[in-house]
C-alpha atoms as a PDB file:
ATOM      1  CA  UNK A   1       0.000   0.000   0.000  1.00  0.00           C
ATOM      2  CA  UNK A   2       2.517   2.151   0.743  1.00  0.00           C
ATOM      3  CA  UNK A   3       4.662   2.017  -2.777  1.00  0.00           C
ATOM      4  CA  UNK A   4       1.226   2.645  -4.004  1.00  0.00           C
ATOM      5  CA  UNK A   5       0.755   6.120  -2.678  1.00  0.00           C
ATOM      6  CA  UNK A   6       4.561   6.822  -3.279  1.00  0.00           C
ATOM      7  CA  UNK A   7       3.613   5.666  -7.379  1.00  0.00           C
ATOM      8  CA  UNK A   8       0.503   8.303  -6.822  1.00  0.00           C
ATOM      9  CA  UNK A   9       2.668  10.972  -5.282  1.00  0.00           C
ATOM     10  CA  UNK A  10       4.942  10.647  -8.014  1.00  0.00           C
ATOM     11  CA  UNK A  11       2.787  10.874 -10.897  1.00  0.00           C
ATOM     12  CA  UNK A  12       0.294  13.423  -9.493  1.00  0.00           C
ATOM     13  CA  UNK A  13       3.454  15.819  -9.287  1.00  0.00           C
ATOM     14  CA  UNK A  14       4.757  15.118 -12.502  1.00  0.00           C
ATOM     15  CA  UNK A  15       1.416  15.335 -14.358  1.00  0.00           C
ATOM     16  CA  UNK A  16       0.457  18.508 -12.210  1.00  0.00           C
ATOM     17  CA  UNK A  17       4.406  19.836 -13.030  1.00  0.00           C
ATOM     18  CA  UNK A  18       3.340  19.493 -16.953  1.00  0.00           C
ATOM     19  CA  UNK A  19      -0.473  20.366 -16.675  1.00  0.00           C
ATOM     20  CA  UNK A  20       1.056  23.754 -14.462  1.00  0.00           C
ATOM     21  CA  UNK A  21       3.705  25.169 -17.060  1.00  0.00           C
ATOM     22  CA  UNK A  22       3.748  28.142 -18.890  1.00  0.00           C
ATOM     23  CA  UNK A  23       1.690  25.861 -21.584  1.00  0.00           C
ATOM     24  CA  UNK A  24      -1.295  26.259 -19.606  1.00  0.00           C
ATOM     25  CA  UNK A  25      -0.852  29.460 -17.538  1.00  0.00           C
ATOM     26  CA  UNK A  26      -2.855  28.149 -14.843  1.00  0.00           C
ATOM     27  CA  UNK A  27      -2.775  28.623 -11.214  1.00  0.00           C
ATOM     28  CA  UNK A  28      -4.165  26.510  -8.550  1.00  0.00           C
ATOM     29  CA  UNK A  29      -2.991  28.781  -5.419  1.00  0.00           C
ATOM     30  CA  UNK A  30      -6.505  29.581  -3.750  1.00  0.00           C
ATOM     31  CA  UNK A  31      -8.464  26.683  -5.271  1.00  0.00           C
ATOM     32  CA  UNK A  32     -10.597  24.961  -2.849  1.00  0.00           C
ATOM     33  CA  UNK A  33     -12.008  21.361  -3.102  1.00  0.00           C
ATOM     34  CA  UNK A  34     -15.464  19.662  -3.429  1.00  0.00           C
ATOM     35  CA  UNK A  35     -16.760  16.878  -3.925  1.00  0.00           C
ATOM     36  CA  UNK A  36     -13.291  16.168  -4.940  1.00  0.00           C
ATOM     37  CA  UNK A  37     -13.596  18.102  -8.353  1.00  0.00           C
ATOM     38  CA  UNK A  38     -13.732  21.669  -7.313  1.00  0.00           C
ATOM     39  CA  UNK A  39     -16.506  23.981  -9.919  1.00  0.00           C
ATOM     40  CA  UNK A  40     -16.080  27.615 -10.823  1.00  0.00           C
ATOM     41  CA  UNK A  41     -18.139  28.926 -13.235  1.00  0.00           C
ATOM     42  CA  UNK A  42     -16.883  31.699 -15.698  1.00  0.00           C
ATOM     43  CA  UNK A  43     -19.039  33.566 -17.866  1.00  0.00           C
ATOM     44  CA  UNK A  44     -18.345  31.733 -21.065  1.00  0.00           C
ATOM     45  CA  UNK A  45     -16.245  28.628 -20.033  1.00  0.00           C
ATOM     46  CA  UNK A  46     -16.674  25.944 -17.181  1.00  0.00           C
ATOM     47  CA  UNK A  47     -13.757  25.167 -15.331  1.00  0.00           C
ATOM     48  CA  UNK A  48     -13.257  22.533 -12.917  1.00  0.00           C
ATOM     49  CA  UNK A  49     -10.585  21.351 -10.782  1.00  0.00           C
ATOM     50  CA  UNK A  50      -8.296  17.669 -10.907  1.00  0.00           C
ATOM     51  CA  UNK A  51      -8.370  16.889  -7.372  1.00  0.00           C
ATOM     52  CA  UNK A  52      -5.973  13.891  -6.207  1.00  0.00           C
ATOM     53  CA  UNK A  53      -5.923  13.296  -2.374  1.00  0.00           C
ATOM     54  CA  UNK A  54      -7.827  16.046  -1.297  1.00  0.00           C
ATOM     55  CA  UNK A  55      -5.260  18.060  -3.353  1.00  0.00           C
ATOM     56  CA  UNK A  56      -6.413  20.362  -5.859  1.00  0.00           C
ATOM     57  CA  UNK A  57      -3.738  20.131  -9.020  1.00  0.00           C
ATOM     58  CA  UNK A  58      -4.864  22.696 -11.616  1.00  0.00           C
ATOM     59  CA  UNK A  59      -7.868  23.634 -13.550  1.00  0.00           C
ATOM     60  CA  UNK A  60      -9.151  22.048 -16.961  1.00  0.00           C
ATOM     61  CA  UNK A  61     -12.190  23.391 -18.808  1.00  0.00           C
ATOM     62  CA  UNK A  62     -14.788  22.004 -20.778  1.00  0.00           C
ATOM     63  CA  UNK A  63     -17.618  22.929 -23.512  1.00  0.00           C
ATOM     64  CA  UNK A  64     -20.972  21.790 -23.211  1.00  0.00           C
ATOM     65  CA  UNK A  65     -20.744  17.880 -25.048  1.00  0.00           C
ATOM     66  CA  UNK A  66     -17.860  17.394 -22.239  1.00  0.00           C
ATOM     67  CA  UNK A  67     -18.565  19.850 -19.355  1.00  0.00           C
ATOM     68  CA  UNK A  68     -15.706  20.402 -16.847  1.00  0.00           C
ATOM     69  CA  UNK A  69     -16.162  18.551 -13.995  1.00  0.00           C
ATOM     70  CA  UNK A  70     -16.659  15.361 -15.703  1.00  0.00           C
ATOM     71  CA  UNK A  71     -13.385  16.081 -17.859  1.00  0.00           C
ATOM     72  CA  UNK A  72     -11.355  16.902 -14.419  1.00  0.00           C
ATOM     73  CA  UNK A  73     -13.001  13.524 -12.654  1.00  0.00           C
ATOM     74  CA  UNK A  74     -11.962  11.471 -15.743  1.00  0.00           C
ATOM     75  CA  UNK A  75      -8.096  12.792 -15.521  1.00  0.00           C
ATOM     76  CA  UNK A  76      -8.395  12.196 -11.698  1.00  0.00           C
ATOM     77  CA  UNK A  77      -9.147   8.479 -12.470  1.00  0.00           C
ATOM     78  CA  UNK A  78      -6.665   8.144 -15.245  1.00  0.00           C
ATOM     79  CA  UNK A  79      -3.963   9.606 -12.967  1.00  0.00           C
ATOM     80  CA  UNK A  80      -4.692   7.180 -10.106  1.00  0.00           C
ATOM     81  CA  UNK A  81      -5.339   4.019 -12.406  1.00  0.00           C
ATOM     82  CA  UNK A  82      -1.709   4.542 -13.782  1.00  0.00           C
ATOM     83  CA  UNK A  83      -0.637   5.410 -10.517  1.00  0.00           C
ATOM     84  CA  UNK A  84      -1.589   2.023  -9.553  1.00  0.00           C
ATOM     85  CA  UNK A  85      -0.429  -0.046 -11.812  1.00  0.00           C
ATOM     86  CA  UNK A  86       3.337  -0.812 -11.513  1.00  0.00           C
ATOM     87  CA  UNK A  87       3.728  -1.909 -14.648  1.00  0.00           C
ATOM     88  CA  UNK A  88       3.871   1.734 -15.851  1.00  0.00           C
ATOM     89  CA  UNK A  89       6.902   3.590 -14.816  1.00  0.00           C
ATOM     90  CA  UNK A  90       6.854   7.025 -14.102  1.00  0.00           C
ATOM     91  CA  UNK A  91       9.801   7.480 -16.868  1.00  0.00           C
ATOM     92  CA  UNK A  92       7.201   6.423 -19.329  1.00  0.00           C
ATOM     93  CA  UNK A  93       5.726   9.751 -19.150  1.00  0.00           C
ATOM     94  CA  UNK A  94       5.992  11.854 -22.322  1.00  0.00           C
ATOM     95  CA  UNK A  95       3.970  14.772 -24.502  1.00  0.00           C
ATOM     96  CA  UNK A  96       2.612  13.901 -27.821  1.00  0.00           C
ATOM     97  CA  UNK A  97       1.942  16.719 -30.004  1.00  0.00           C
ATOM     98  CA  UNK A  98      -0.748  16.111 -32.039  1.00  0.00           C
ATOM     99  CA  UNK A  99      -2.848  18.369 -34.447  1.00  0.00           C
ATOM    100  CA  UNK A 100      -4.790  20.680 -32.285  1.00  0.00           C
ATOM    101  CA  UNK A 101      -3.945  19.241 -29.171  1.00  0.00           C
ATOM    102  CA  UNK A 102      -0.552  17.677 -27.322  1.00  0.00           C
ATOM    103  CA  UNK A 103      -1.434  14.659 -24.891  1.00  0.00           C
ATOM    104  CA  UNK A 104       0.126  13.855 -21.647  1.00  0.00           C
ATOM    105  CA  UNK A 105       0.799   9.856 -21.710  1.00  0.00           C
ATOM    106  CA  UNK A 106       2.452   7.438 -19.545  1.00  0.00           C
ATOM    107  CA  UNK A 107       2.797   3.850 -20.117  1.00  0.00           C
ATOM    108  CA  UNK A 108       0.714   4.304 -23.241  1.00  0.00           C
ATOM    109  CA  UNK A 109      -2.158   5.607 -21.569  1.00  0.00           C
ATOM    110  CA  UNK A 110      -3.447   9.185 -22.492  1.00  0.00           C
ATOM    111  CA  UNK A 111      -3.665  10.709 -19.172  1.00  0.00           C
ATOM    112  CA  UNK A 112      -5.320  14.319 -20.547  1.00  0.00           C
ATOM    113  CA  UNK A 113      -4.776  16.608 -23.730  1.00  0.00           C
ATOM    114  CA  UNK A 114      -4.075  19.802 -23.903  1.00  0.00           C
ATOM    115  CA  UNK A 115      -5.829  21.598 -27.013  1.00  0.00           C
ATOM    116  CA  UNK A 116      -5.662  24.822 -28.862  1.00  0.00           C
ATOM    117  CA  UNK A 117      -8.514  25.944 -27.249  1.00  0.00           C
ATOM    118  CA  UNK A 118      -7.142  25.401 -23.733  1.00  0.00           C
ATOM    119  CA  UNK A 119      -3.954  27.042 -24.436  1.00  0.00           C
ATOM    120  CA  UNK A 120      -6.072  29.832 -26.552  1.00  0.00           C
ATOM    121  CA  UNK A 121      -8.183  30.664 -23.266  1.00  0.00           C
ATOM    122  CA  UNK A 122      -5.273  31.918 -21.524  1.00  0.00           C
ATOM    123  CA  UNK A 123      -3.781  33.783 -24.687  1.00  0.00           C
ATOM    124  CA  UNK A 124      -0.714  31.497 -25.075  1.00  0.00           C
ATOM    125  CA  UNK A 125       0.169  29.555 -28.023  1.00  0.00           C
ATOM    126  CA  UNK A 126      -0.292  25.763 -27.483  1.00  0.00           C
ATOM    127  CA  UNK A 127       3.356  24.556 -28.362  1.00  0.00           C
END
């Protein structure tokens, strides 16, 4: 159990490392937690927050055929799912750019994307 949470620990900060960069712009100082995705509405975007262990870990948005929360909640269980399996190491990590969108993937695994329209949001170029 415990190399488990030490595989978690590891690839929530890695992931949040990536998801936090200049790429995204975000910042997840103030963010507070519930229902373990965290919901702030803006006037034109939903955002939501990835919450691992009570930790909030940065802020994805969503459009209406994939609202926010539900995007956040599905990174949150891809995170821990390759967090527990040791078959993945956290070395396997890596960013695929793809048109429109780079993902962040370990083992194989997409873990989340980042598109244009993420990276457009917060008036930085994608790449």
């Amino acid at each position: 159990m415990k190399h488990a949470s030490r595989r978690i620990q590891s690839l929530v900060v890695l992931v949040a490392l990536w998801a936090t960069s200049p790429v995204l712009g975000q910042s997840v100082e103030g963010l507070t937690p519930a229902d373990g995705v965290g919901a702030e509405a803006d006037l034109d975007t939903q955002q939501s927050t990835v919450i691992i262990d009570g930790e909030p870990l940065f802020i994805v948005r969503g459009v209406s055929a994939y609202p926010a929360a539900r995007r956040a909640r599905e990174i949150a269980d891809r995170i821990r799912s390759v967090a527990a399996n040791e078959a993945i190491a956290t070395s396997s990590i890596t960013l695929e750019d793809q048109p429109g969108a780079t993902w962040i993937v370990a083992g194989g695994s997409r873990l989340m994307g980042v598109s244009d329209a993420d990276a457009a949001l917060e008036s930085l170029n994608r790449q």
